[in-house]
Protein backbone atom coordinates (compact mmCIF):
# COMPACT_ATOMS: atom_id res chain seq x y z
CA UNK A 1 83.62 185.48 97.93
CA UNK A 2 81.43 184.36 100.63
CA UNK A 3 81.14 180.85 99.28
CA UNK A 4 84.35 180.41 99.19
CA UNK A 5 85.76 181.60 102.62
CA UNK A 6 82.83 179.37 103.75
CA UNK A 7 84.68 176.49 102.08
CA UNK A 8 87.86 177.31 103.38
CA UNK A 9 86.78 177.79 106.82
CA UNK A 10 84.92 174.07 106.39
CA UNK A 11 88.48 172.63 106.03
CA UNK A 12 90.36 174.80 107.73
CA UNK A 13 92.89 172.39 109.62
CA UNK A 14 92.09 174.16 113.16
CA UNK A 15 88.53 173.76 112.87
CA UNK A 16 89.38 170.02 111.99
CA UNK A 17 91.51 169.66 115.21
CA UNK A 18 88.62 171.33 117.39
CA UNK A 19 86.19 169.58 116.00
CA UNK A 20 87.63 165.99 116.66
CA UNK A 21 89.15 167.31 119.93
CA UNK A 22 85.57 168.53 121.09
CA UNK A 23 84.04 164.83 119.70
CA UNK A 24 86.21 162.44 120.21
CA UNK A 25 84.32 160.75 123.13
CA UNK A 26 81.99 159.92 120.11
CA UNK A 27 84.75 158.84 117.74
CA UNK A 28 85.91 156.58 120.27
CA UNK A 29 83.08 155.29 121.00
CA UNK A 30 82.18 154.50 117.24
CA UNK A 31 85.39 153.39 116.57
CA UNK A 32 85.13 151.14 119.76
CA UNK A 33 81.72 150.06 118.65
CA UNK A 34 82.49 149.24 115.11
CA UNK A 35 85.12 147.04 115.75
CA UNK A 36 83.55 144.65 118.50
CA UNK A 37 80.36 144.72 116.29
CA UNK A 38 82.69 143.44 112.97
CA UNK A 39 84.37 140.93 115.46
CA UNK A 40 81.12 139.36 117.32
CA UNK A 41 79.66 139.37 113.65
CA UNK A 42 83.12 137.03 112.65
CA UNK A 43 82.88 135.03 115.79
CA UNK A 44 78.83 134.24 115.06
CA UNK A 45 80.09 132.61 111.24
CA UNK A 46 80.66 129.06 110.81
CA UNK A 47 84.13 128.51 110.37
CA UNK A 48 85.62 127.01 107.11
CA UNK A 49 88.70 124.91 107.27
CA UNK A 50 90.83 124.67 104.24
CA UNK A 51 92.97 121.45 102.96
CA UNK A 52 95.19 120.92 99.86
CA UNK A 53 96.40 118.20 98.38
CA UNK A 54 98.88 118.63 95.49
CA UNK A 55 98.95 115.70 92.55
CA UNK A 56 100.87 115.03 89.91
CA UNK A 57 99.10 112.96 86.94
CA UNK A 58 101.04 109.53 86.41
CA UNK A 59 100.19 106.47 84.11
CA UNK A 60 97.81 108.16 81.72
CA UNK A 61 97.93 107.38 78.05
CA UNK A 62 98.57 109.90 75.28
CA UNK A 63 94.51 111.37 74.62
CA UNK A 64 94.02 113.87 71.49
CA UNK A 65 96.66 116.85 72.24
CA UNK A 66 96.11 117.22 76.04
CA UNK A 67 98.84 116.88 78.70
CA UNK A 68 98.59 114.65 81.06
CA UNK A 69 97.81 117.58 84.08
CA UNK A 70 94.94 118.86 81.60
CA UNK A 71 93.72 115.13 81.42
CA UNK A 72 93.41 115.01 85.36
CA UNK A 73 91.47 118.35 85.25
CA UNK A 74 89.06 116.79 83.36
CA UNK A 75 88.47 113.65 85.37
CA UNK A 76 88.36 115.33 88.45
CA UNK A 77 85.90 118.26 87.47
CA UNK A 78 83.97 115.12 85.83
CA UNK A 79 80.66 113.70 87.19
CA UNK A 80 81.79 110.82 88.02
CA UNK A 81 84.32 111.83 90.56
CA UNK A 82 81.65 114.41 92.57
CA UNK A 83 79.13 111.55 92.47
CA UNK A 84 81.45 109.64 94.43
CA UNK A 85 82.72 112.21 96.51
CA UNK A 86 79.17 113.10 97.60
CA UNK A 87 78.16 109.74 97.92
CA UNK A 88 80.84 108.35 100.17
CA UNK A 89 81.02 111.80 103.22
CA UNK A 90 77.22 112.52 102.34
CA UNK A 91 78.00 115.77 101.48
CA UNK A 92 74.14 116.34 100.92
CA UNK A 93 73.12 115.88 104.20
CA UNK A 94 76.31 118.21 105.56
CA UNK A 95 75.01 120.88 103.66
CA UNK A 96 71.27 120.27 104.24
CA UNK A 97 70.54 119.64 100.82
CA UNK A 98 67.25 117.66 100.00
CA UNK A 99 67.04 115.18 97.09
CA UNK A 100 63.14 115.76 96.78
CA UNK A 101 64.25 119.48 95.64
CA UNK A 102 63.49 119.66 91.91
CA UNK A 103 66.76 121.89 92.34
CA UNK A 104 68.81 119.80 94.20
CA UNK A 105 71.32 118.64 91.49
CA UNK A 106 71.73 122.55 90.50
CA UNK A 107 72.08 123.36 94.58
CA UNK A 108 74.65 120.57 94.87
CA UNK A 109 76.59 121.41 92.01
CA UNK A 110 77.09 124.63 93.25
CA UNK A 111 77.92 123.54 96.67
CA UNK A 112 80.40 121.10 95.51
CA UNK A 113 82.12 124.02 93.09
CA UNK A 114 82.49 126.19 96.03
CA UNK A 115 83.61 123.86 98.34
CA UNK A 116 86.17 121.80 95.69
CA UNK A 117 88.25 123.89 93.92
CA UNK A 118 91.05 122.49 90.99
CA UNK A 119 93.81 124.43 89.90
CA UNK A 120 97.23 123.77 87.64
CA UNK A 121 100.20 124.96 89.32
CA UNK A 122 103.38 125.96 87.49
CA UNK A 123 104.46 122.62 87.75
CA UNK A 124 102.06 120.84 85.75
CA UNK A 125 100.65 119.24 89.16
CA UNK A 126 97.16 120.11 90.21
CA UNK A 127 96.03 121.17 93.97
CA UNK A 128 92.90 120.01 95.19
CA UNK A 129 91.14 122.66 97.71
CA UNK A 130 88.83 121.41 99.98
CA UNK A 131 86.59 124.01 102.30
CA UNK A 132 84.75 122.61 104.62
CA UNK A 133 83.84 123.86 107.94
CA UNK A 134 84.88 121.39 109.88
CA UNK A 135 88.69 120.41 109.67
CA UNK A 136 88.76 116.49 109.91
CA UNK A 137 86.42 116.26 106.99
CA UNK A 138 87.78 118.93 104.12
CA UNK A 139 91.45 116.65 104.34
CA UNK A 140 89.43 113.03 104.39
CA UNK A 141 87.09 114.65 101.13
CA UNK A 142 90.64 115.83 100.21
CA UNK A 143 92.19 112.38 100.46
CA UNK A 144 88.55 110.92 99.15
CA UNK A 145 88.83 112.70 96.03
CA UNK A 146 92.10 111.44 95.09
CA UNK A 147 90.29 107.98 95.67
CA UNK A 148 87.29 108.31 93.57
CA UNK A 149 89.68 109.73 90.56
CA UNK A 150 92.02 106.66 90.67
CA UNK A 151 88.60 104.48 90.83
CA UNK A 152 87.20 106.57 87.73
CA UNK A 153 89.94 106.03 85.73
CA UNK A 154 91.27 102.88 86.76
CA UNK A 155 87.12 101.60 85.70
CA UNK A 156 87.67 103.49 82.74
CA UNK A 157 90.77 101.94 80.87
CA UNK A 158 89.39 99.09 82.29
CA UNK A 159 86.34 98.97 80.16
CA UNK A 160 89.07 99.78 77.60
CA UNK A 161 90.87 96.45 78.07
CA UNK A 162 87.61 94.43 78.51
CA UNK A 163 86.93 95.12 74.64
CA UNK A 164 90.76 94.41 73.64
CA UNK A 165 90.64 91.49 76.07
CA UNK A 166 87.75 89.95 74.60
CA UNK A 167 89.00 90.94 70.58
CA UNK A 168 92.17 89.04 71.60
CA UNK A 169 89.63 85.65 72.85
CA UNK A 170 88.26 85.88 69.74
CA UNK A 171 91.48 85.66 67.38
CA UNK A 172 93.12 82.97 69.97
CA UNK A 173 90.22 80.82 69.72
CA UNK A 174 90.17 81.27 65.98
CA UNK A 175 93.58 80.81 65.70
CA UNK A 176 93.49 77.62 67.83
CA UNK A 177 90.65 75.76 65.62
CA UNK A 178 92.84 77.11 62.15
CA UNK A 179 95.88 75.18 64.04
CA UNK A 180 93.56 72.07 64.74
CA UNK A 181 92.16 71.66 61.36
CA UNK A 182 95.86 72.34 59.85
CA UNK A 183 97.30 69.76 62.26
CA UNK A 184 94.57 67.22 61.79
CA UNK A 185 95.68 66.92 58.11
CA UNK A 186 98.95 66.96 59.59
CA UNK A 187 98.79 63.98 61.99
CA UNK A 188 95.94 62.19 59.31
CA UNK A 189 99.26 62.39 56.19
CA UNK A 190 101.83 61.49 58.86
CA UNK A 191 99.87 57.84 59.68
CA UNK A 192 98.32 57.40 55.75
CA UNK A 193 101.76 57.94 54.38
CA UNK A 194 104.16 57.33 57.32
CA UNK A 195 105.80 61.09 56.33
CA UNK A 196 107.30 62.23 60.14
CA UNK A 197 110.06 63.78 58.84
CA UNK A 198 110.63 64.68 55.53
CA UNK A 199 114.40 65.82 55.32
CA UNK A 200 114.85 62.81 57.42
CA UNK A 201 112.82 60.42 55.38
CA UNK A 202 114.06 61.54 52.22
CA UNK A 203 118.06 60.86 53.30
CA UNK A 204 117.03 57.54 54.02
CA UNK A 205 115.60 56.95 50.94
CA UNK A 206 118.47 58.27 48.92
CA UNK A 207 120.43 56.02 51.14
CA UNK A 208 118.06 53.36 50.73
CA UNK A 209 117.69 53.62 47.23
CA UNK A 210 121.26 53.64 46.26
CA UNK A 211 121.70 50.09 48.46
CA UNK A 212 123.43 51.18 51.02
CA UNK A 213 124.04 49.29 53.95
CA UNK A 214 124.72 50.16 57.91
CA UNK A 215 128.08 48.73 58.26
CA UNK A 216 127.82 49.23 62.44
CA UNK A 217 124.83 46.82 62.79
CA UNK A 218 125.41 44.62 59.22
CA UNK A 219 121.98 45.13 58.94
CA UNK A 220 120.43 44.92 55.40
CA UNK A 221 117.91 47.94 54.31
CA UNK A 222 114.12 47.34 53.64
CA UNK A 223 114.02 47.42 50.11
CA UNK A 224 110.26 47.48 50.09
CA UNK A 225 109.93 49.75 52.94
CA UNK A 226 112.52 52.20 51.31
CA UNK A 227 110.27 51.55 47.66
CA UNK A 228 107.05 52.15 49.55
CA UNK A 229 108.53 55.39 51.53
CA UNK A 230 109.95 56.70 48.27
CA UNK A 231 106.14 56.75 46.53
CA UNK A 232 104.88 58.32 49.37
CA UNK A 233 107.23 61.18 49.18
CA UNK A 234 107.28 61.84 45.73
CA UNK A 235 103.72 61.50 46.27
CA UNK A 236 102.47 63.73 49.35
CA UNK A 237 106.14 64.72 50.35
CA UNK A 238 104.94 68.53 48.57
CA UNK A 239 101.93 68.60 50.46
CA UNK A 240 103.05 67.71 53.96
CA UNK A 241 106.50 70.26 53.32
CA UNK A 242 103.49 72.77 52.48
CA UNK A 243 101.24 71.61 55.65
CA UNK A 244 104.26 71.73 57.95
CA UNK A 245 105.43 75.14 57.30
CA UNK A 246 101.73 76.37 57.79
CA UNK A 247 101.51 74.60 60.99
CA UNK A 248 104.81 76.22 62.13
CA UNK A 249 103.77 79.73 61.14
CA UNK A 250 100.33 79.57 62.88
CA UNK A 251 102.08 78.28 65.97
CA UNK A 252 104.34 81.86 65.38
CA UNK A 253 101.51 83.63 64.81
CA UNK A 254 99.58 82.51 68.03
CA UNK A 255 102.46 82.73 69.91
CA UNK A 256 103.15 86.58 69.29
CA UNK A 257 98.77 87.11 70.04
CA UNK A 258 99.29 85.76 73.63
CA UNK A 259 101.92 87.66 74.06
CA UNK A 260 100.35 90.94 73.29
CA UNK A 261 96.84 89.38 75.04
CA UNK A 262 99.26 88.23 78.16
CA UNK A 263 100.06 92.88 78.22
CA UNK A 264 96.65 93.15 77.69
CA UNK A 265 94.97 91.05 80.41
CA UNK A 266 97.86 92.47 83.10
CA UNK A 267 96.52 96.11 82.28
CA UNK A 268 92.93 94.64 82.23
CA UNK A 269 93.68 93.71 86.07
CA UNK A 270 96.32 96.02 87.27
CA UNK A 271 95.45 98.95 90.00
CA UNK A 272 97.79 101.40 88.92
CA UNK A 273 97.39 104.53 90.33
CA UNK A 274 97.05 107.47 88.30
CA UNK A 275 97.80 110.07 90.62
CA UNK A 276 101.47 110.80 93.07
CA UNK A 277 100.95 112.39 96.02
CA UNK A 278 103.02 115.48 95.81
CA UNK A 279 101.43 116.90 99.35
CA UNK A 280 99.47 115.20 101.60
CA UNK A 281 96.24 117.13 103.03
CA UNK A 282 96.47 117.83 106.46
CA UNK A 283 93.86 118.67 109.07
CA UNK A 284 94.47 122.63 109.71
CA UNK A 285 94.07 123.48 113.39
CA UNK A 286 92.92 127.13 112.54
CA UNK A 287 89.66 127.93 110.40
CA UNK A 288 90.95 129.44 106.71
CA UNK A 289 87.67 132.23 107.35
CA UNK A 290 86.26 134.03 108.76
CA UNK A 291 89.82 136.22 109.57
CA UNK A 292 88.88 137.52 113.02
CA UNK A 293 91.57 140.53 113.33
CA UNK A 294 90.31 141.44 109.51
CA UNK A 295 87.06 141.30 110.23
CA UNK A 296 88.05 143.53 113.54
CA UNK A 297 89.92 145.65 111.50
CA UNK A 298 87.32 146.46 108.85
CA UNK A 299 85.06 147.58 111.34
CA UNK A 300 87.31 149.85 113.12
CA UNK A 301 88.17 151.49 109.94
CA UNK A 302 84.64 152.17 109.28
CA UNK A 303 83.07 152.97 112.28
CA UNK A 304 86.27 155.81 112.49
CA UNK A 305 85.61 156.63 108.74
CA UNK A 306 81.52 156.82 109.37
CA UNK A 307 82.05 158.81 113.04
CA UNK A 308 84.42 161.47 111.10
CA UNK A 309 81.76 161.74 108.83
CA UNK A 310 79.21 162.59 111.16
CA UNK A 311 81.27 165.09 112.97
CA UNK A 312 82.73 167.37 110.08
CA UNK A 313 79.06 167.11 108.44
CA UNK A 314 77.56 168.46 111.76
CA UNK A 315 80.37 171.20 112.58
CA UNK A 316 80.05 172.29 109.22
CA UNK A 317 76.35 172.57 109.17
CA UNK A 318 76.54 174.50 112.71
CA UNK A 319 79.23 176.59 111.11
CA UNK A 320 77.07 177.64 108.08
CA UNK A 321 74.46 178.32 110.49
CA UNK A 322 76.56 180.70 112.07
């Protein structure tokens, strides 16, 4: 029974009201104390400054059974974006890193990841969160890293091309000696046999052949010439019919290769980008952290939470005494 009026006098809500009535110089005071404390502690941090730039993935090919947004991920969480991030704003030497550390590529990584942030939005665009702490800098890295992921992949699908390019020199050049050697027999039956034409040849032949005679000019046909052109038909007139055709469908065939080589060699040199702008970054004029009135806030809430403390635990103990 004693225990428990002792309890019930600890919380009894008039002792609670005399208590703070009879301390609250001290509450104040803590309260007061807290507060400027948690806000000098917030003014001594290094700001951080926060820019975003949203992108939307454009121009990438069909890779495995990823979207085009989780392709970008990829490339700009890759190596070979943060390499040239780093390099271009020496991001080592803002954050005081030193390549001599046998941990500096662990330090930096983890710099970088804190600093850079990717995320997919809803849209199947991708922000890219830059926290630096000073404001000019986080939106050029922003800009910078949209950059150095064009460059990456531009060098990429160009390396791509190069091979396709240089497949595509091989089968025209091949297909240009083929057309040589096929038109050198050509041109070598044309003067041997006189064969030009062969539908041609072989009208006037028939024409020839049969005695006919131009009745515009009176003039009388070559006998001989007509004998001699008739032999050499019915001699190579197969072969050069066979010869032609060949020609004519390695001409086709070349013709459809630079076409394809022509796509080729305009990807091989194009600068596409592979990124729209959705959002530009900006420069932000106030620092993304430290939050002064949270910080401020925090502190008042404990130092009122840590000075109530203090005063029911010593008006209890003095009432226990008593």
């Amino acid at each position: 029974m004693q225990d428990s009026s002792k309890a019930t006098n600890f919380f009894d809500i008039g002792d609670i009201k005399h208590l703070f009535k009879r301390h609250r110089v001290f509450i104040v005071l803590s309260v007061l104390i807290s507060g400027a404390a948690a806000s000098l502690g917030a003014l001594t941090m290094t700001p951080t400054y926060r820019s975003v730039a949203t992108v939307y993935p454009i121009n990438l090919e069909n890779f495995s059974n990823e979207s085009p947004t989780e392709q970008m991920m990829q490339w700009l969480r890759g190596r070979n974006v943060m390499d040239l991030v780093v390099d271009s704003f020496a991001l080592d030497k803002v954050w005081g890193l030193d390549k001599s550390d046998a941990q500096f590529e662990h330090k930096l990584s983890k710099k970088y990841n804190r600093a850079i942030r990717f995320k997919k939005t809803l849209y199947e665009s991708v922000d890219i969160d830059v926290r630096l702490d000073n404001a000019v800098m986080a939106k050029n890295v922003a800009n910078g890293i949209v950059h150095a992921y064009n460059k990456t992949v531009r060098e990429e699908w160009r390396n791509k091309y190069r091979e396709e390019v240089d497949n595509f020199e091989r089968v025209i050049a091949f297909k240009n000696n083929e057309i040589d050697s096929v038109q050198s027999v050509h041109s070598n039956m044309s003067q041997t046999y006189e064969i030009l034409d062969y539908e041609v040849q072989a009208k006037e032949v028939a024409r020839g052949y049969l005695g006919t005679v131009d009745a515009a000019s009176g003039r009388l046909i070559n006998q001989e010439g007509i004998k001699r052109l008739k032999e050499n038909l019915e001699l190579k007139g197969g072969d050069f019919l066979r010869n032609h055709a060949r020609l004519l469908h390695l001409m086709e065939e070349l013709t459809v290769i630079k076409r394809a080589y022509a796509e080729t060699l305009r990807l091989y040199n194009s600068e596409n980008s592979y990124a729209s702008l959705v959002s530009r970054p900006v420069a932000s004029d106030k620092p993304y952290s430290p939050i002064i009135w949270m910080f401020t806030f925090i502190g008042l809430l404990g130092g009122l939470v840590l000075s109530l403390l203090v005063v029911f635990l010593r008006g209890g103990g003095k009432q226990s005494d008593a």
